[in-house]
C-alpha atoms as a PDB file:
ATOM      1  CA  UNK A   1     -58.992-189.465 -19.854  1.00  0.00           C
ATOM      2  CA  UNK A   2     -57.706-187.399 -22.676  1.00  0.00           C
ATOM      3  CA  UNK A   3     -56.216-184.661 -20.346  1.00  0.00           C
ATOM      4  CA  UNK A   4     -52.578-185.210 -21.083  1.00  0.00           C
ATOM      5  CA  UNK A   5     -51.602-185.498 -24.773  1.00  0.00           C
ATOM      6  CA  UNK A   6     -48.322-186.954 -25.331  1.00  0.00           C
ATOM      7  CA  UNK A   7     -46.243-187.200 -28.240  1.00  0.00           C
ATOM      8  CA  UNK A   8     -45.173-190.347 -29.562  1.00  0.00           C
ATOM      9  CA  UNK A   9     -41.653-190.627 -30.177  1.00  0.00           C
ATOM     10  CA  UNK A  10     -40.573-191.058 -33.724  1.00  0.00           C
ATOM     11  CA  UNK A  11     -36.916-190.487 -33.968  1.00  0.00           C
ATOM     12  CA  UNK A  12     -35.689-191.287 -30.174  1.00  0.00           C
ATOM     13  CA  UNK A  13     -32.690-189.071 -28.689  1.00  0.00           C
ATOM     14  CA  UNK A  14     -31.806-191.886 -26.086  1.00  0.00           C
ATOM     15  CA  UNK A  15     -31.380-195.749 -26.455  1.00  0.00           C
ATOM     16  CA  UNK A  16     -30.964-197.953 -23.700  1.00  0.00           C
ATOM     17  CA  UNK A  17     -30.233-201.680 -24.283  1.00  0.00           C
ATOM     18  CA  UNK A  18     -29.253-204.790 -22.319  1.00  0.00           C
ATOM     19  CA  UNK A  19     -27.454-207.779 -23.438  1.00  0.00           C
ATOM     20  CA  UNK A  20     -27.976-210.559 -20.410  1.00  0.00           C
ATOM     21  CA  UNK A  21     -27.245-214.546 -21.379  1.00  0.00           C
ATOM     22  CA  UNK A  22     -26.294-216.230 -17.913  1.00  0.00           C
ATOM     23  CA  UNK A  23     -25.118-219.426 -19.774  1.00  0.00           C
ATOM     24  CA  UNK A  24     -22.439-217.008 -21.140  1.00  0.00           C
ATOM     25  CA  UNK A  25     -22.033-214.980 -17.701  1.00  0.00           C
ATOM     26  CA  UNK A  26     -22.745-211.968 -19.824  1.00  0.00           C
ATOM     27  CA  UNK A  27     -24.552-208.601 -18.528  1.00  0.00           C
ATOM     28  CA  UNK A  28     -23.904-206.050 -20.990  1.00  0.00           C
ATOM     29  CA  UNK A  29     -25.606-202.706 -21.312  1.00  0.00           C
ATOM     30  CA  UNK A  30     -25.186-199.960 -24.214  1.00  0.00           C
ATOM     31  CA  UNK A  31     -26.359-196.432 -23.688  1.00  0.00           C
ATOM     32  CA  UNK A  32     -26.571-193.847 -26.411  1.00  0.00           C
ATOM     33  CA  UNK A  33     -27.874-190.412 -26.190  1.00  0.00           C
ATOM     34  CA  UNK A  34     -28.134-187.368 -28.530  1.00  0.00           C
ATOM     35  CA  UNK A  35     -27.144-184.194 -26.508  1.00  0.00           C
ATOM     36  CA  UNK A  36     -26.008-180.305 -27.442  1.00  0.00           C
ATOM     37  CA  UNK A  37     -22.926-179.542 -26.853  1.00  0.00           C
ATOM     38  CA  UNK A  38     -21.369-175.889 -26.076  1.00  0.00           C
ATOM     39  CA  UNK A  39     -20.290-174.915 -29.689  1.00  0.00           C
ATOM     40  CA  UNK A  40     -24.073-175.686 -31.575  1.00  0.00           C
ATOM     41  CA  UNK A  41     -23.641-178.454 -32.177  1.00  0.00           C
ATOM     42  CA  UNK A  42     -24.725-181.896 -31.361  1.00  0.00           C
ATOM     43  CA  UNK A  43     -23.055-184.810 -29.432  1.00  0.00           C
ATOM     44  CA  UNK A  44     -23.752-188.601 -29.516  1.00  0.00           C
ATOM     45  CA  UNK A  45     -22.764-189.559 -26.418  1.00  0.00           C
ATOM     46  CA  UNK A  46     -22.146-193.797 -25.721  1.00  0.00           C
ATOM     47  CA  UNK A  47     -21.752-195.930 -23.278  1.00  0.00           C
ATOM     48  CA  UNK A  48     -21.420-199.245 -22.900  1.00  0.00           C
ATOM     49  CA  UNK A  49     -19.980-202.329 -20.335  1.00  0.00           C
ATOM     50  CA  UNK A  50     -20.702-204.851 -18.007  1.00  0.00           C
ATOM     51  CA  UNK A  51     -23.681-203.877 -15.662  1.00  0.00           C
ATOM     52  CA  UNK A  52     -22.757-202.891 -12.184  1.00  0.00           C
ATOM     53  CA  UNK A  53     -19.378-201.233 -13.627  1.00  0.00           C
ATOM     54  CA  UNK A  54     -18.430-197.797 -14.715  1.00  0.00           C
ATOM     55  CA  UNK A  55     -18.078-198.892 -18.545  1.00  0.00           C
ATOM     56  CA  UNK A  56     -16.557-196.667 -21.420  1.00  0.00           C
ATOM     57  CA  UNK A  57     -17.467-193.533 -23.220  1.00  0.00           C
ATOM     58  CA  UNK A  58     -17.356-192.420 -26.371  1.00  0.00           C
ATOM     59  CA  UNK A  59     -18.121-188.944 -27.576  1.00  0.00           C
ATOM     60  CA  UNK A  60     -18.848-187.931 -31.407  1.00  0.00           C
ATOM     61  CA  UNK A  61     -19.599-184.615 -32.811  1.00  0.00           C
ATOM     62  CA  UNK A  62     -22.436-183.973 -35.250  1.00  0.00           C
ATOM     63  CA  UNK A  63     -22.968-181.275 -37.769  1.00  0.00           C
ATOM     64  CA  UNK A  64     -27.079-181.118 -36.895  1.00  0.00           C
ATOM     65  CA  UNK A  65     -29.387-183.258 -34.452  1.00  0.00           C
ATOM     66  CA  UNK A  66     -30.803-185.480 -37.716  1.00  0.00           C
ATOM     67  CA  UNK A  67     -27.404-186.679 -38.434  1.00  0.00           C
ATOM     68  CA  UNK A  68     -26.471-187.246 -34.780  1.00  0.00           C
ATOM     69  CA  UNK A  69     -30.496-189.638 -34.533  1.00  0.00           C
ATOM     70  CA  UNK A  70     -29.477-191.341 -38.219  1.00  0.00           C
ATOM     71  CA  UNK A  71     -26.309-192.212 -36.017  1.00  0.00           C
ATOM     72  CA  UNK A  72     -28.281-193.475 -32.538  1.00  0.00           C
ATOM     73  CA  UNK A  73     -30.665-195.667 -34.741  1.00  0.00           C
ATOM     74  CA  UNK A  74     -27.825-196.925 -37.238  1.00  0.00           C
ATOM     75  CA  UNK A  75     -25.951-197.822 -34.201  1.00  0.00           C
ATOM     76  CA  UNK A  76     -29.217-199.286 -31.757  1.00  0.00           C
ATOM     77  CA  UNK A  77     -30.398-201.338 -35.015  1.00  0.00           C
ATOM     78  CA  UNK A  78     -26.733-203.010 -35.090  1.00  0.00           C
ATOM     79  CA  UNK A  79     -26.609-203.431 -31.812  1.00  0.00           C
ATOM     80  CA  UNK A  80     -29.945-205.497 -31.939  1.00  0.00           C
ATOM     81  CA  UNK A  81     -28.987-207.991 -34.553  1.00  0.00           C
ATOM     82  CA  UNK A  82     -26.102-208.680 -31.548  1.00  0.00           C
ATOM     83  CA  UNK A  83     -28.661-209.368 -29.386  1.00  0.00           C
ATOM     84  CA  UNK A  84     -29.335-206.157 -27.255  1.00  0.00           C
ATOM     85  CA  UNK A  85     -32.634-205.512 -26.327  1.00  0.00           C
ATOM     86  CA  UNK A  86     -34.653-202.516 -24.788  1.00  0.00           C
ATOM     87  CA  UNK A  87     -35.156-203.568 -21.133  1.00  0.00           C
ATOM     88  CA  UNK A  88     -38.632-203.936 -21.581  1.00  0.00           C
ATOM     89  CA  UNK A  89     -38.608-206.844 -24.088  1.00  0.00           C
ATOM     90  CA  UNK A  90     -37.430-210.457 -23.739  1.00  0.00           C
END
Protein backbone atom coordinates (compact mmCIF):
# COMPACT_ATOMS: atom_id res chain seq x y z
CA UNK A 1 0.00 0.00 0.00
CA UNK A 2 2.74 2.30 1.05
CA UNK A 3 5.23 1.00 -1.65
CA UNK A 4 5.47 4.10 -3.74
CA UNK A 5 6.03 7.39 -1.87
CA UNK A 6 5.31 10.36 -3.83
CA UNK A 7 5.96 13.84 -3.29
CA UNK A 8 3.35 16.28 -3.13
CA UNK A 9 3.81 19.15 -5.22
CA UNK A 10 4.23 22.45 -3.52
CA UNK A 11 5.47 24.94 -5.97
CA UNK A 12 4.22 23.34 -9.50
CA UNK A 13 6.62 23.77 -12.69
CA UNK A 14 3.58 23.28 -15.13
CA UNK A 15 -0.01 24.80 -15.18
CA UNK A 16 -2.57 23.73 -17.40
CA UNK A 17 -5.94 25.57 -17.51
CA UNK A 18 -9.14 25.66 -19.58
CA UNK A 19 -11.51 28.41 -20.09
CA UNK A 20 -14.84 26.66 -21.83
CA UNK A 21 -18.39 28.83 -21.67
CA UNK A 22 -20.48 27.50 -24.77
CA UNK A 23 -23.03 30.39 -24.31
CA UNK A 24 -19.97 32.53 -25.28
CA UNK A 25 -18.56 29.91 -27.97
CA UNK A 26 -15.39 30.14 -25.98
CA UNK A 27 -12.68 27.17 -25.59
CA UNK A 28 -9.66 28.67 -24.34
CA UNK A 29 -6.66 26.89 -22.90
CA UNK A 30 -3.40 28.49 -21.18
CA UNK A 31 -0.29 26.44 -20.71
CA UNK A 32 2.67 27.53 -18.66
CA UNK A 33 5.72 25.63 -17.88
CA UNK A 34 9.04 26.31 -16.06
CA UNK A 35 11.92 24.77 -18.18
CA UNK A 36 16.05 25.20 -18.35
CA UNK A 37 17.23 26.68 -20.97
CA UNK A 38 20.89 26.27 -22.63
CA UNK A 39 22.68 29.25 -20.88
CA UNK A 40 21.61 28.20 -16.85
CA UNK A 41 19.12 29.61 -16.74
CA UNK A 42 15.45 29.18 -16.53
CA UNK A 43 12.58 29.71 -19.07
CA UNK A 44 8.80 30.26 -18.51
CA UNK A 45 7.49 29.02 -21.38
CA UNK A 46 3.37 30.03 -22.31
CA UNK A 47 0.93 29.14 -24.29
CA UNK A 48 -2.29 29.94 -24.79
CA UNK A 49 -5.48 29.92 -27.61
CA UNK A 50 -8.47 28.46 -28.72
CA UNK A 51 -8.48 24.57 -28.22
CA UNK A 52 -8.00 22.54 -31.31
CA UNK A 53 -5.54 25.40 -32.72
CA UNK A 54 -1.85 25.92 -32.65
CA UNK A 55 -2.15 29.09 -30.23
CA UNK A 56 0.79 31.55 -29.31
CA UNK A 57 3.99 31.39 -27.41
CA UNK A 58 5.66 33.36 -25.29
CA UNK A 59 9.11 32.80 -23.90
CA UNK A 60 10.66 34.71 -20.71
CA UNK A 61 13.99 34.34 -19.19
CA UNK A 62 14.55 33.95 -15.46
CA UNK A 63 17.53 34.66 -13.32
CA UNK A 64 16.80 31.24 -10.99
CA UNK A 65 13.88 28.53 -11.04
CA UNK A 66 12.07 30.40 -7.74
CA UNK A 67 11.64 33.49 -9.68
CA UNK A 68 10.59 31.73 -12.89
CA UNK A 69 7.52 29.45 -10.18
CA UNK A 70 6.72 33.12 -8.34
CA UNK A 71 6.04 33.96 -12.15
CA UNK A 72 3.84 30.53 -13.16
CA UNK A 73 1.70 31.01 -9.91
CA UNK A 74 1.44 34.97 -10.20
CA UNK A 75 0.35 34.36 -13.66
CA UNK A 76 -2.09 30.83 -13.03
CA UNK A 77 -3.69 32.81 -9.91
CA UNK A 78 -4.65 35.76 -12.48
CA UNK A 79 -5.63 33.68 -14.86
CA UNK A 80 -8.19 32.04 -12.38
CA UNK A 81 -9.96 35.13 -11.24
CA UNK A 82 -10.67 35.17 -15.40
CA UNK A 83 -12.18 32.12 -15.07
CA UNK A 84 -9.58 29.37 -16.08
CA UNK A 85 -9.70 26.34 -14.36
CA UNK A 86 -7.44 23.15 -13.99
CA UNK A 87 -9.21 20.54 -16.18
CA UNK A 88 -10.10 18.60 -13.38
CA UNK A 89 -12.45 21.09 -11.64
CA UNK A 90 -15.80 22.56 -12.73
Amino acid sequence: MFDELKQLEVFPTAVDLKRIDPSLNMRRFYRMSVQPDLFGGVSLVREWGRIGSRGHMLVEQHEDEGKAVNALMRLSATKNRRGYKLPTER
